[in-house]
Protein backbone atom coordinates (compact mmCIF):
# COMPACT_ATOMS: atom_id res chain seq x y z
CA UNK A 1 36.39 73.21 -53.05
CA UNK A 2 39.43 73.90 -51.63
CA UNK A 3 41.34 71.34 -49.68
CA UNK A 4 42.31 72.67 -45.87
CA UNK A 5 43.18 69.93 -44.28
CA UNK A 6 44.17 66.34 -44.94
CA UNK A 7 44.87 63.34 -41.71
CA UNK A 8 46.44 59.87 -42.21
CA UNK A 9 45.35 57.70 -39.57
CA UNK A 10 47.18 54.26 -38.85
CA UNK A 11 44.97 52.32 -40.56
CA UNK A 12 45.64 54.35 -43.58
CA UNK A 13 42.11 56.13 -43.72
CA UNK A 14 42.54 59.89 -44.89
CA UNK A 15 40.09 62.49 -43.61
CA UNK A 16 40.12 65.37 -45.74
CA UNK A 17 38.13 68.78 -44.51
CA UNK A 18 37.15 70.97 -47.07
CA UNK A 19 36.59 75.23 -46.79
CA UNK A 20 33.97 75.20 -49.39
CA UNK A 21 31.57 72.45 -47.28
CA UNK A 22 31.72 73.38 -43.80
CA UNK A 23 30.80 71.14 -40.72
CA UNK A 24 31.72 68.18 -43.07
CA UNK A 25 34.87 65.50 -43.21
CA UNK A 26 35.12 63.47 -46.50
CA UNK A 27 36.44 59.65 -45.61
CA UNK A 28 38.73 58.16 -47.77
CA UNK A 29 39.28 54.14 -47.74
CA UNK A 30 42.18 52.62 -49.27
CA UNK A 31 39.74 50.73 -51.10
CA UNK A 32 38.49 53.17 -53.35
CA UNK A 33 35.28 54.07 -50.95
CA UNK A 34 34.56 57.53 -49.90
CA UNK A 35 31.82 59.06 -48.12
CA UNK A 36 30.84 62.07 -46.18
CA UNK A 37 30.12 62.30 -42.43
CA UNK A 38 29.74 65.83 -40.23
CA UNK A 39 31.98 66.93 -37.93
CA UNK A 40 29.83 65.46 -35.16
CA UNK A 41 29.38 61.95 -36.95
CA UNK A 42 33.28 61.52 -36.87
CA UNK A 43 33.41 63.17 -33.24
CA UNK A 44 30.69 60.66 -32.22
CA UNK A 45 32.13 57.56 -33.87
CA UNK A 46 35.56 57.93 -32.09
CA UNK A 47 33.72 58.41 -28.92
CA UNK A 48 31.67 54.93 -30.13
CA UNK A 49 35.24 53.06 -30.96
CA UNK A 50 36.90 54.75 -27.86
CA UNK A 51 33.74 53.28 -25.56
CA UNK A 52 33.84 49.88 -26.86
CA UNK A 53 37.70 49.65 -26.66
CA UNK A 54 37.48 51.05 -22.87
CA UNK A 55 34.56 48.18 -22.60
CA UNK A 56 36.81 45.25 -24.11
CA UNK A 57 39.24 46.23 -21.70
CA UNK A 58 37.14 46.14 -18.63
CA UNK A 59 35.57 43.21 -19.87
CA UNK A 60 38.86 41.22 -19.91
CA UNK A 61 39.89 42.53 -16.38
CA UNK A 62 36.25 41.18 -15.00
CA UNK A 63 37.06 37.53 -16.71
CA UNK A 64 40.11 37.70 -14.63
CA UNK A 65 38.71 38.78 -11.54
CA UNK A 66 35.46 36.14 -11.83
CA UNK A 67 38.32 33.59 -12.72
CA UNK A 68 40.31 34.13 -9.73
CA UNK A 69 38.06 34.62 -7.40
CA UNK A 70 35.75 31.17 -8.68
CA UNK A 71 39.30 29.43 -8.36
CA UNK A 72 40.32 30.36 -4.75
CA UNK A 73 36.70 28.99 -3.49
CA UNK A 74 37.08 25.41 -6.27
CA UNK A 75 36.17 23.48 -3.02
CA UNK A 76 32.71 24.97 -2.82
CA UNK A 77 32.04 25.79 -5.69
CA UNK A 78 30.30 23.37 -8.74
CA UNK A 79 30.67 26.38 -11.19
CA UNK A 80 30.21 29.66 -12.21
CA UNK A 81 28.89 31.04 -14.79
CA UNK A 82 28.64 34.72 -16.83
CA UNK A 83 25.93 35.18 -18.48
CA UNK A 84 24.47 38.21 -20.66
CA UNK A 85 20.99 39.86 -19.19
CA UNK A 86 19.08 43.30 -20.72
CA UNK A 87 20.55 44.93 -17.74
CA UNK A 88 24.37 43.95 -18.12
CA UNK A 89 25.56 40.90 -16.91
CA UNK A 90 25.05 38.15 -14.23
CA UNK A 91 27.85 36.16 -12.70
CA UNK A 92 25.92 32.93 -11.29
CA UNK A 93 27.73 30.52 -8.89
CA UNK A 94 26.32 26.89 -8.21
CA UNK A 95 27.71 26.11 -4.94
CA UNK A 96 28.36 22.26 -4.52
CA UNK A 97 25.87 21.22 -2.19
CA UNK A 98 22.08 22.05 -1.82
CA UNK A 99 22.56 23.52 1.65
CA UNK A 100 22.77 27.36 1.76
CA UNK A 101 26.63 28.32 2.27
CA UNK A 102 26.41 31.57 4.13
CA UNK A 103 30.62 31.84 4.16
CA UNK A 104 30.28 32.09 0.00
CA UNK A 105 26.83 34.06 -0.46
CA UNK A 106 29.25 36.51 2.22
CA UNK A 107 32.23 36.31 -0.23
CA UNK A 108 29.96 36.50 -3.38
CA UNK A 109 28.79 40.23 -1.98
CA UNK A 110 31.88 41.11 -1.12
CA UNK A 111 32.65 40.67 -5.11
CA UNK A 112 29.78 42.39 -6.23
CA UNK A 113 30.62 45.80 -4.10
CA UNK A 114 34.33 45.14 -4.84
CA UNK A 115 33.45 45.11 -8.61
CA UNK A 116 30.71 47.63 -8.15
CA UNK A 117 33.05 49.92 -6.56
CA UNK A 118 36.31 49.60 -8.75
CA UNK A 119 36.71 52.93 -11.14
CA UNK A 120 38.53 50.38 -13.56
CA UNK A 121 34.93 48.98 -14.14
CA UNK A 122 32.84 51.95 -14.51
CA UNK A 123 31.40 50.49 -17.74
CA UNK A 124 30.22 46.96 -16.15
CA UNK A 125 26.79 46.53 -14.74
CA UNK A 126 27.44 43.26 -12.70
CA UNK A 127 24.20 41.58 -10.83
CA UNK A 128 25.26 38.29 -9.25
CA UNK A 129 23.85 34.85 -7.70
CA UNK A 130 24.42 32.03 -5.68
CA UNK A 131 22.02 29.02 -6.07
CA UNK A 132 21.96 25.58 -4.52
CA UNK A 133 23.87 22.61 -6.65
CA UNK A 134 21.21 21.22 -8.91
CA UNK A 135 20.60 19.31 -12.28
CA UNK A 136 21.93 20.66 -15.20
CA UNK A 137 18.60 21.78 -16.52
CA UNK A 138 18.07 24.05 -13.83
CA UNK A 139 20.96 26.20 -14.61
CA UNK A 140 19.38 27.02 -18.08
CA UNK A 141 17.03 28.98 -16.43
CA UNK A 142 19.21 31.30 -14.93
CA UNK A 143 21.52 31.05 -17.94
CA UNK A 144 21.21 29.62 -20.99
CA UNK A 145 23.62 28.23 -22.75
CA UNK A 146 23.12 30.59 -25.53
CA UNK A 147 23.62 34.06 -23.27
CA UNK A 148 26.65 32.45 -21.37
CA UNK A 149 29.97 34.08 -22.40
């Protein structure tokens, strides 16, 4: 085989493509490991790394937004929660009293098509929920402690 092609990337991983095995990219570690992937494999993985990076990102700009926006309401709001579902994630609010408060189910929507809407969240499924204040037992069932993030 005849080398045609050898890549450093920063973290010091070399990608060698070879004429005599077409359609295939031999990894080299720095630690001695070395394995062979197709063309697609490697194409696929940096799409994979390049998703979840994008998806870290977003994820940090939601915290913010969820933080901010739970802050400015502090006065009628117990807490709020986010909380991992099958479908994506839910952003649960316990208002402070037991009465329904129409003013922050209103601003809660607004939120959700705000963050529905925003290109700079593409990647985030977002359902959310107010519910009336209530012992902490209750919450579990809309998230438990073990989903919350």
């Amino acid at each position: 085989m005849s080398e045609t092609k050898k890549l450093e990337s920063p973290s010091n991983v070399q990608f060698r493509i070879f004429e005599g095995v077409p359609g295939q990219v031999v990894v080299n570690q720095l630690d001695g490991d070395r394995f062979v992937l197709s063309v697609q494999e490697v194409v696929n993985a940096c799409g994979a790394f390049s998703r979840q990076r994008d998806l870290s990102t977003q994820a940090q700009l939601l915290f913010k937004k969820l933080g901010e926006w739970s802050s400015e309401r502090r006065t009628s709001i117990r807490s709020s929660h986010l909380t991992i579902r099958d479908s994506g994630l839910l952003f649960v609010v316990v208002q402070n009293g037991r009465v329904f408060d129409q003013k922050l189910c209103d601003d809660l929507v607004d939120l959700d098509l705000a963050i529905a809407g925003d290109s700079s969240l593409d990647l985030i499924h977002l359902d959310v929920l107010a519910i009336p204040a209530a012992v902490p037992e209750a919450m579990a069932a809309f998230a438990p402690l073990e989903s919350l993030v």
